[in-house]
Protein backbone atom coordinates (compact mmCIF):
# COMPACT_ATOMS: atom_id res chain seq x y z
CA UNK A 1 0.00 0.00 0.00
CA UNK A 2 1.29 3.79 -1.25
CA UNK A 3 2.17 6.30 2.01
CA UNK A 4 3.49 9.49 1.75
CA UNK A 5 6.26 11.46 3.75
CA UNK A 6 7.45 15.42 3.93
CA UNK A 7 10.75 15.68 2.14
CA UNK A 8 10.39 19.56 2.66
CA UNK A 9 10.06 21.88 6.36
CA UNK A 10 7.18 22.08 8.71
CA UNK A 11 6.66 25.48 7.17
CA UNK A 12 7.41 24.71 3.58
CA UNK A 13 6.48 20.90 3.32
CA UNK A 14 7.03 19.22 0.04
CA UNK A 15 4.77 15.74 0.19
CA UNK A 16 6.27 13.00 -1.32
CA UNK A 17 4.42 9.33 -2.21
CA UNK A 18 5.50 5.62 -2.82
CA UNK A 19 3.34 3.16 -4.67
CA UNK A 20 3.43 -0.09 -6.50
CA UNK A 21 3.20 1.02 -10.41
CA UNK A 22 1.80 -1.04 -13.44
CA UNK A 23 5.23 -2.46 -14.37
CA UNK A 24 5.47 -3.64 -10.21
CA UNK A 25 8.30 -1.24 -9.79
CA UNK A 26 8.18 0.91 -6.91
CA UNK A 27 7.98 4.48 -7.58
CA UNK A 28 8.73 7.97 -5.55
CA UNK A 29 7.17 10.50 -6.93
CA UNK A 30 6.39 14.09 -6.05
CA UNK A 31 2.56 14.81 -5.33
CA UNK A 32 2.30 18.54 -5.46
CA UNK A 33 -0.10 18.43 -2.63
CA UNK A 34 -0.50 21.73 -0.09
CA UNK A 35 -0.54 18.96 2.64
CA UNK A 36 -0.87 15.34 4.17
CA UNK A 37 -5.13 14.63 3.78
CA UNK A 38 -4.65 15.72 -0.05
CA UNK A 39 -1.19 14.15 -0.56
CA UNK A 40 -2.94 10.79 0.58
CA UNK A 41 -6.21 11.53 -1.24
CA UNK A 42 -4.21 11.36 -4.46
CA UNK A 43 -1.95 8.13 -3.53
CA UNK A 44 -5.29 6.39 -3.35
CA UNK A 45 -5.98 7.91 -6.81
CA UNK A 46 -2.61 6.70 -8.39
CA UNK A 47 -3.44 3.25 -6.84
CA UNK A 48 -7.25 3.25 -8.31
CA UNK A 49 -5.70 3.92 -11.76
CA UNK A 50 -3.00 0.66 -11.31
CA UNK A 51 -5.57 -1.04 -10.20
CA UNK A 52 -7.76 -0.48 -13.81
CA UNK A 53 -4.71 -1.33 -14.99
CA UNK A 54 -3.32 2.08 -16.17
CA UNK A 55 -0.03 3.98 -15.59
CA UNK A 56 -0.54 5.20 -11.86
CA UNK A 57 0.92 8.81 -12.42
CA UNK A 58 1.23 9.30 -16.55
CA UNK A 59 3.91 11.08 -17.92
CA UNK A 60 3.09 15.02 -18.90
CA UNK A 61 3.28 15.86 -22.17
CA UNK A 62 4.36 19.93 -23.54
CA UNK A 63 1.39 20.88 -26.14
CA UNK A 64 3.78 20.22 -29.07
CA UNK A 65 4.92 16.86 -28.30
CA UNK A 66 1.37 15.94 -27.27
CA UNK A 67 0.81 17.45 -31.27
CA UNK A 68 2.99 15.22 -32.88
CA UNK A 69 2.02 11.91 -31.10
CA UNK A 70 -2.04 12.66 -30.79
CA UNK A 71 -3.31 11.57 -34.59
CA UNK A 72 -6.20 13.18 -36.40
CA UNK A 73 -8.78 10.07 -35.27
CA UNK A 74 -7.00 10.25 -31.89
CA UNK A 75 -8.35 13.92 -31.81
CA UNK A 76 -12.05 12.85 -32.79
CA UNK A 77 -12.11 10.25 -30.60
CA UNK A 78 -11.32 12.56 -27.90
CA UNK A 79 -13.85 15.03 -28.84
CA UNK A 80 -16.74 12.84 -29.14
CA UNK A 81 -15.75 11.53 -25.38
CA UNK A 82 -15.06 14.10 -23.61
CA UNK A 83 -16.20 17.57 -25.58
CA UNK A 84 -19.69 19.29 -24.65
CA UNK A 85 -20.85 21.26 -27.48
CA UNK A 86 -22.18 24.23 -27.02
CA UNK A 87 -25.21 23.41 -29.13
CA UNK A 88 -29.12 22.71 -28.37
CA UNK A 89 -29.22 19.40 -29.32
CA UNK A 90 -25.33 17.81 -28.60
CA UNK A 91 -26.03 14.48 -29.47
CA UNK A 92 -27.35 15.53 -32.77
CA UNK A 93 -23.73 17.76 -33.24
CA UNK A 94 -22.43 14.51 -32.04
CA UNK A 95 -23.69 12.21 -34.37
CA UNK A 96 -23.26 15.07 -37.44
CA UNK A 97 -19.51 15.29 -36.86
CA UNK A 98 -19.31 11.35 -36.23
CA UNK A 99 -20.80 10.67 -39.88
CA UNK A 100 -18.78 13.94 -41.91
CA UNK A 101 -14.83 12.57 -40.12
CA UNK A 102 -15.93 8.95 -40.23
CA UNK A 103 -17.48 9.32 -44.34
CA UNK A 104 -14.94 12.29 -45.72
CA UNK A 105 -12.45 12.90 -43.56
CA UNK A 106 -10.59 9.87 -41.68
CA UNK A 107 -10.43 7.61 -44.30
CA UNK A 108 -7.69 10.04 -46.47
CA UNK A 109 -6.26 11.66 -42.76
CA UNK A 110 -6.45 9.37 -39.73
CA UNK A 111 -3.25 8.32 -39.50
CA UNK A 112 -1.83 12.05 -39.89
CA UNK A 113 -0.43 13.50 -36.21
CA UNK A 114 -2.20 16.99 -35.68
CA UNK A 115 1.27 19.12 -35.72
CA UNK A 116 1.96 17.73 -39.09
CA UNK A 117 -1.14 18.49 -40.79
CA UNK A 118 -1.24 21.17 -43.11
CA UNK A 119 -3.52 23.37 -45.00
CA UNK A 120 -2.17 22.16 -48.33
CA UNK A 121 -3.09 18.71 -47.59
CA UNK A 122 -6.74 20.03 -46.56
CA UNK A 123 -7.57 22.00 -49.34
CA UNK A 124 -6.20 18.95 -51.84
CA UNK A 125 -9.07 17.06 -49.95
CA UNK A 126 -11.33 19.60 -50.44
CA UNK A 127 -10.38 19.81 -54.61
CA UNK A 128 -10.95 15.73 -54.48
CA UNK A 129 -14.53 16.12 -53.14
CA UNK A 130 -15.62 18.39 -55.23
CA UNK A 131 -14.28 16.78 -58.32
CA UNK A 132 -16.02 13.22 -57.30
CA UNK A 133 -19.90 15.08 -57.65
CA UNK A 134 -19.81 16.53 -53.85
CA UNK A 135 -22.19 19.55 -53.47
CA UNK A 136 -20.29 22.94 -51.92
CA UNK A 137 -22.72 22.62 -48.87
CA UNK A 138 -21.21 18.82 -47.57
CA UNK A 139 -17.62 20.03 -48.38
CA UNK A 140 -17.74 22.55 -46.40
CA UNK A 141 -19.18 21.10 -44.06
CA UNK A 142 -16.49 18.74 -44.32
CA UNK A 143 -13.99 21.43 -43.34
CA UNK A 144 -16.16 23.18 -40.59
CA UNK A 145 -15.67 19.20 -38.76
CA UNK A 146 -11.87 19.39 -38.91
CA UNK A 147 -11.91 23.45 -37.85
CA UNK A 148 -14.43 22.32 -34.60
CA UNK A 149 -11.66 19.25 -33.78
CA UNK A 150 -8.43 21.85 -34.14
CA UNK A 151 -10.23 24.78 -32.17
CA UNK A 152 -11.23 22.27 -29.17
CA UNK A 153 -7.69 20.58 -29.08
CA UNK A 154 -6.17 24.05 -28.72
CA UNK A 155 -8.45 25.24 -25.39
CA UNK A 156 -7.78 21.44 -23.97
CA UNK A 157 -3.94 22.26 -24.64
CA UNK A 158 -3.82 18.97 -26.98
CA UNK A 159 -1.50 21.42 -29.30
CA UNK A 160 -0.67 24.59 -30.27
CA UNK A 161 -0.11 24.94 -33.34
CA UNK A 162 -2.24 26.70 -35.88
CA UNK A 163 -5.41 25.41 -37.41
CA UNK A 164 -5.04 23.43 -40.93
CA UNK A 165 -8.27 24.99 -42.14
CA UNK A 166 -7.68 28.77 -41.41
CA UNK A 167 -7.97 30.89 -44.25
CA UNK A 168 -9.15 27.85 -46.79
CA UNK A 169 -11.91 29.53 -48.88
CA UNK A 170 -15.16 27.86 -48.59
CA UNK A 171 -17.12 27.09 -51.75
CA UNK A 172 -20.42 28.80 -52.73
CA UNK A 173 -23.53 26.71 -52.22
CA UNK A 174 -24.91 25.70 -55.59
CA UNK A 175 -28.02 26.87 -57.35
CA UNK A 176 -30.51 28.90 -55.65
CA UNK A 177 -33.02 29.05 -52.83
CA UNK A 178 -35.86 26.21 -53.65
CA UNK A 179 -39.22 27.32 -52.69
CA UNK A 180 -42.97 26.87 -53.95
CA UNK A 181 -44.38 29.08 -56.78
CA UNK A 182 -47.76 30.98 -56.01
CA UNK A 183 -49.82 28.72 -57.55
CA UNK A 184 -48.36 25.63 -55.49
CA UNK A 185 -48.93 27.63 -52.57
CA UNK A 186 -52.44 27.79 -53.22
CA UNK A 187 -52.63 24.50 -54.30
CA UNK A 188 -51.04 22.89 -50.82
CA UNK A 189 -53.02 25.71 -48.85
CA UNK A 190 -56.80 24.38 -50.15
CA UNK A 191 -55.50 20.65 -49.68
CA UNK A 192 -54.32 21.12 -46.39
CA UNK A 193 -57.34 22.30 -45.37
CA UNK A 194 -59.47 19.83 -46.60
CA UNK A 195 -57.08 16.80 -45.99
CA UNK A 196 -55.01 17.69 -43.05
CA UNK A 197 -56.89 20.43 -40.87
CA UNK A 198 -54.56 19.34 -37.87
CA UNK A 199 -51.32 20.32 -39.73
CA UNK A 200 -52.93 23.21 -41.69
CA UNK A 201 -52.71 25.83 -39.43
CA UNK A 202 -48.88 24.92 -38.45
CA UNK A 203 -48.02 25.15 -42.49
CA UNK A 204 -50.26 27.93 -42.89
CA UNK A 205 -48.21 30.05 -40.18
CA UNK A 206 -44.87 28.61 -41.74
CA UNK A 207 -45.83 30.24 -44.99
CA UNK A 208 -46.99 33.82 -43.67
CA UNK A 209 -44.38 34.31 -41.08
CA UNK A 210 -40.92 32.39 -42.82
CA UNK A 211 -41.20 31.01 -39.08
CA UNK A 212 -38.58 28.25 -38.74
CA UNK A 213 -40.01 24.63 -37.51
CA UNK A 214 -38.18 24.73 -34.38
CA UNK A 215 -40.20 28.33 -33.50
CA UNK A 216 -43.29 26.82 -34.86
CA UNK A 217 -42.92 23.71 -32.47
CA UNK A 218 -41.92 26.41 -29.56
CA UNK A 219 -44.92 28.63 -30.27
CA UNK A 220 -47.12 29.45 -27.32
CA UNK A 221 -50.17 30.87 -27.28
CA UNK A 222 -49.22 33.64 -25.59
CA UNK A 223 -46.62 34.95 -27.74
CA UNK A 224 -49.58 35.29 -30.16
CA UNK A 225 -51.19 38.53 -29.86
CA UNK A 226 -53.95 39.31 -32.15
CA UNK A 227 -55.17 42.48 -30.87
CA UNK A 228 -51.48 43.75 -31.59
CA UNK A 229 -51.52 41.77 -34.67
CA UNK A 230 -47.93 39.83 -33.91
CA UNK A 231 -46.21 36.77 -32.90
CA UNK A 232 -43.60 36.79 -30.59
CA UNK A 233 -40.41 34.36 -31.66
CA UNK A 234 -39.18 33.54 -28.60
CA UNK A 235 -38.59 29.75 -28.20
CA UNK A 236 -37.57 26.64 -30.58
CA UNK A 237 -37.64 23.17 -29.00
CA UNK A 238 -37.76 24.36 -25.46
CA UNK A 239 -35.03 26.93 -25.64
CA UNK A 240 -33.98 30.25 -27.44
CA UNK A 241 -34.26 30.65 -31.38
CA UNK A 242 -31.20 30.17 -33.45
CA UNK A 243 -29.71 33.49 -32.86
CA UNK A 244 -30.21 33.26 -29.12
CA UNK A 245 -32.75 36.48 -29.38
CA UNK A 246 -36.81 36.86 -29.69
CA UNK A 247 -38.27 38.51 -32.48
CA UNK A 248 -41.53 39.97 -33.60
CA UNK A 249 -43.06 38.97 -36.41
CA UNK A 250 -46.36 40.82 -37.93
CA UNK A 251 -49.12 38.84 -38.69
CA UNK A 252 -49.98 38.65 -41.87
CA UNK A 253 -54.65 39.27 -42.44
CA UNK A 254 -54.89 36.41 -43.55
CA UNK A 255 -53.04 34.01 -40.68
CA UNK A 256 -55.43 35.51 -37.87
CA UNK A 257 -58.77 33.77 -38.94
CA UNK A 258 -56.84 30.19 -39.08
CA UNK A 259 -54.94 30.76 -36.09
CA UNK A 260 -58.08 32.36 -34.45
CA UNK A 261 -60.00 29.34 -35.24
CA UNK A 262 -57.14 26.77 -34.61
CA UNK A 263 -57.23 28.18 -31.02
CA UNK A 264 -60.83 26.66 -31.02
CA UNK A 265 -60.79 23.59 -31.72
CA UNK A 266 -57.24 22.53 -30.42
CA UNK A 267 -56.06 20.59 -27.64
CA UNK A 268 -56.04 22.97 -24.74
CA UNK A 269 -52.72 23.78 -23.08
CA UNK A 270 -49.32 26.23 -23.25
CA UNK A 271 -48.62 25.05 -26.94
CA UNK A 272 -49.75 26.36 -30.76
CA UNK A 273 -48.78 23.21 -32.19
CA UNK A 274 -48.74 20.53 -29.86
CA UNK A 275 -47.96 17.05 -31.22
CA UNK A 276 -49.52 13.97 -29.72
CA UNK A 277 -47.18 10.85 -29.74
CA UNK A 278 -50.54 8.56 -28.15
CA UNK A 279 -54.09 8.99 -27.90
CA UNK A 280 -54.49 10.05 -24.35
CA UNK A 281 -51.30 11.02 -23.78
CA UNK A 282 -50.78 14.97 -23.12
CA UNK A 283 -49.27 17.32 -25.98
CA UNK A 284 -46.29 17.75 -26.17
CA UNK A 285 -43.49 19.84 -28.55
CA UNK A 286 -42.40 18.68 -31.71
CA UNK A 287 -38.72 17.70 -32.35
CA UNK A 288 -36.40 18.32 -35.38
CA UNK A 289 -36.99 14.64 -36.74
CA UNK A 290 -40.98 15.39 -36.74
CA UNK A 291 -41.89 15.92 -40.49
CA UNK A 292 -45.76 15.67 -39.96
CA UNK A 293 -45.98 13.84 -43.22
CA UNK A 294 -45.29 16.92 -45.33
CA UNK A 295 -43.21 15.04 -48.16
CA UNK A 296 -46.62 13.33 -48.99
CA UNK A 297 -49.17 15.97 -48.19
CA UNK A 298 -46.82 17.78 -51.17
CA UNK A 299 -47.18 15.33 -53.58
CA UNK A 300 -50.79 14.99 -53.03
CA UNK A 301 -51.46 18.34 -53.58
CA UNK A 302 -49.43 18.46 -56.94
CA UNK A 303 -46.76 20.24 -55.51
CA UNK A 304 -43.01 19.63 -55.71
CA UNK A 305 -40.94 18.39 -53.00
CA UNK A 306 -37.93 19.72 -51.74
CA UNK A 307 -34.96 18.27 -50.27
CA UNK A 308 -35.45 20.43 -47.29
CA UNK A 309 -39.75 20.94 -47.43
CA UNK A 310 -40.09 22.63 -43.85
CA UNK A 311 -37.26 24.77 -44.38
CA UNK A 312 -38.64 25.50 -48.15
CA UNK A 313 -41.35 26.88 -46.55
CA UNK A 314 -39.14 29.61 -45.05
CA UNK A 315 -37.44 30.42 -48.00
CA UNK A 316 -41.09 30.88 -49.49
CA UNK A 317 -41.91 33.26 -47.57
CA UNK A 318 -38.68 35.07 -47.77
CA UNK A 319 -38.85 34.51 -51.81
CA UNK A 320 -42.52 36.15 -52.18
CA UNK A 321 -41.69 39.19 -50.00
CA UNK A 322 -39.09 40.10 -51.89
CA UNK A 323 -40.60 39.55 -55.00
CA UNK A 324 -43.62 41.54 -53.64
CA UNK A 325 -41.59 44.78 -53.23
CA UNK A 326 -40.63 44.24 -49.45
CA UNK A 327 -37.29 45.96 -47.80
CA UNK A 328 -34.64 43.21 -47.28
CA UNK A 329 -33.57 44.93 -44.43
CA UNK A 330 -36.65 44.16 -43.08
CA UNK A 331 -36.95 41.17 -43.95
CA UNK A 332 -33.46 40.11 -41.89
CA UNK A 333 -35.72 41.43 -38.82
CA UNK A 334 -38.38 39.39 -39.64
CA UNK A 335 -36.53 36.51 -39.91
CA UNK A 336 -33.85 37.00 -37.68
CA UNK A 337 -31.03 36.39 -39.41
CA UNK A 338 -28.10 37.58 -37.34
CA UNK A 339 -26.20 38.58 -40.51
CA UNK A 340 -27.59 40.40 -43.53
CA UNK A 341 -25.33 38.30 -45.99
CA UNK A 342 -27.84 35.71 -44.83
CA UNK A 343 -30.53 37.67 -45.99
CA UNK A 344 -28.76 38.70 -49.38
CA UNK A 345 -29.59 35.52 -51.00
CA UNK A 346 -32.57 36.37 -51.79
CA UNK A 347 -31.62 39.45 -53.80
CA UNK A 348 -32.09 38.29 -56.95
CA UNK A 349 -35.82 38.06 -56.76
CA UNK A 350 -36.04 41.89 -56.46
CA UNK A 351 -34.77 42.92 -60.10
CA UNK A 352 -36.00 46.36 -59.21
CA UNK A 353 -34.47 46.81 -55.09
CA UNK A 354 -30.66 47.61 -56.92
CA UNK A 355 -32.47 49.77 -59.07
CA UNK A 356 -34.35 51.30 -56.76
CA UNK A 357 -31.53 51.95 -54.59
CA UNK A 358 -29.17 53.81 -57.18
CA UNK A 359 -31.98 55.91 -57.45
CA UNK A 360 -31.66 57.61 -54.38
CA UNK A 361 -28.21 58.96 -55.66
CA UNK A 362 -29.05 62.55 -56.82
CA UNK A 363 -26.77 65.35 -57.35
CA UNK A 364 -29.13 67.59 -57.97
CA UNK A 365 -27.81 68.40 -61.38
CA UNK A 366 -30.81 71.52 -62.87
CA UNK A 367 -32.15 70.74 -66.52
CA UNK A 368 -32.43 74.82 -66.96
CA UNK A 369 -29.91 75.22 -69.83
CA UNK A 370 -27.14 78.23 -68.33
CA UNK A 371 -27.27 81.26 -70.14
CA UNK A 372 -24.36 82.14 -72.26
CA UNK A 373 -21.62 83.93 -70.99
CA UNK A 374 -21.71 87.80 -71.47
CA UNK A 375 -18.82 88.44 -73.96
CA UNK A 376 -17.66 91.77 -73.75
CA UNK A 377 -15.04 93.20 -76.63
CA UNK A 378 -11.69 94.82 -75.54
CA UNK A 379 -11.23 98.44 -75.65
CA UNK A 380 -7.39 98.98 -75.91
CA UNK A 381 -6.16 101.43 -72.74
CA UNK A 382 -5.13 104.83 -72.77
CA UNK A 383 -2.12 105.92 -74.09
């Protein structure tokens, strides 16, 4: 059994252990403990870690050395063990960065030590993806992965060195926004109604508002205010929207009536759009996996599907607003995009907003013609 002993003072004491190690050697090691209780507390540590059969005190490593050992999967194993992502859903960010190392990543760099890695070798990667039929959106997802792994292994002190994906550019998404035309719009709106008047209302709001599905699944009946004519944004899944702030949203004429009569005839409680996993069983909110059948209510209606349908109901919204002659200033508040590059994408749809803003450039220039200048002839001077 370990004990320990003072090699320092009484004043100044400098606690000292023995213990049996792994290899059965017996070590004396320095325990860096302010005094006896906590110099024997961590003994019995060093002997709980022999006894799991590990190295009872293990050898520090600087940042650097700890760089060039630690590999690239070394690094994601780590992560996925011990990290806490700051995220609302971590197993979901879990299971995201899991699939994007494990499908594009680690099978080209998981032998690589993290010191060695460089941004050369990265963007070649990134070049091989796109030339094999990859769309812009999963390779750069692809690099966000490796820039989350490099920027947690710094603030554990894993390395130090600088991160492989710094200053890589990131590819443009292809194509533009998908969303439904007016006419499919009013082709999904009159089916809903008649075929799904549970899910109506939920899509109806979706489309007026360019709500996202978390906010519509978060939406309580008293951030609806009709006699203000808004809707308070101020949860999604339990918690804060995406950019961590509430927003109000107007509310469009015609989205009162359906949420007025929604109210009506719902299940009673907290919730605008409760879902109900059992018969019986009380409401409760929606999650991101929670489609509500939407893929098929599309088809049935004669409308396209999207890859993304919920989200396409967003960028409806957005699309028609814009097209309609609204700001896209206000439309960032409306949606509440943090950034208004978000917002920009949906520029394009206003042929006349670029126009309309180089009109307000005016120097005031007058059409009057200006009269000709008086020419006067020379008299020659006196003599």
């Amino acid at each position: 059994m370990g004990d320990v002993h003072n090699r320092g003072t009484k004043d100044r004491p400098q606690w000292y252990c023995r213990f049996v190690d792994l290899d059965g050697k017996r070590k004396h090691r320095p325990t860096h403990q302010p005094s006896k209780a906590l110099a024997m507390r961590f003994v019995a540590e060093v002997e709980a870690r022999v006894a799991r059969g590990l190295v009872g005190i293990p050898e520090k490593q600087s940042p650097e050395r700890q760089g060039q050992a630690l590999t690239l999967l070394g690094l994601a194993e780590r992560f996925l063990q011990e990290a806490n992502p700051p995220t609302k859903n971590p197993e979901r960010y879990r299971s995201w960065l899991r699939y994007t190392l494990g499908k594009h990543v680690l099978p080209d760099l998981a032998s690589l030590p993290i010191a060695s890695l460089r941004p050369g070798q990265i963007e070649a990667l990134r070049d091989r993806k796109l030339a094999q039929g990859y769309k812009p959106a999963t390779v750069n997802s692809m690099l966000k992965a490796i820039s989350v792994l490099y920027i947690w292994g710094r603030k554990q002190g894993l390395h130090d060195g600088a991160n492989p994906t710094g200053g890589l550019r990131k590819t443009p998404p292809a194509g533009l926004v998908d969303y439904l035309s007016s006419d499919e719009v009013a082709k999904l709106l009159r089916h809903m109604q008649q075929h799904a008047p549970d899910v109506y209302p939920m899509l109806a709001t979706a489309i007026y508002t360019g709500m996202r599905k978390g906010e519509l699944f978060g939406l309580r009946w008293i951030d609806v205010q009709f006699d203000r004519g808004a809707i308070h944004v101020a949860h999604s899944y339990g918690k804060t929207p995406k950019s961590g702030k509430w927003r109000p949203v107007p509310m469009h004429p015609a989205l009162g009536p359906i949420l007025r009569e929604w109210q009506r005839r719902c299940s009673p409680g907290p919730l605008v759009f409760p879902v109900v996993l059992v018969r019986g069983h009380k409401p409760r909110m929606g999650t991101a996996d929670d489609m509500l059948g939407i893929n098929e209510l599309l088809l049935s209606a004669g409308c396209h599907v999207p890859v993304r349908p919920w989200h396409a109901l967003r960028h409806t919204f957005a699309s028609h607003y814009v097209m309609s002659g609204g700001n896209l200033l206000a439309l960032q508040k409306i949606l509440g995009h943090s950034k208004f590059e978000m917002t920009q994408i949906y520029s394009h749809l206003a042929p006349d907003f670029m126009a309309g803003e180089m009109a307000r450039l005016n120097f005031r220039l007058s059409t009057t013609p200006a009269p000709d200048p008086i020419v006067r002839p020379l008299r020659p001077r006196a003599g």
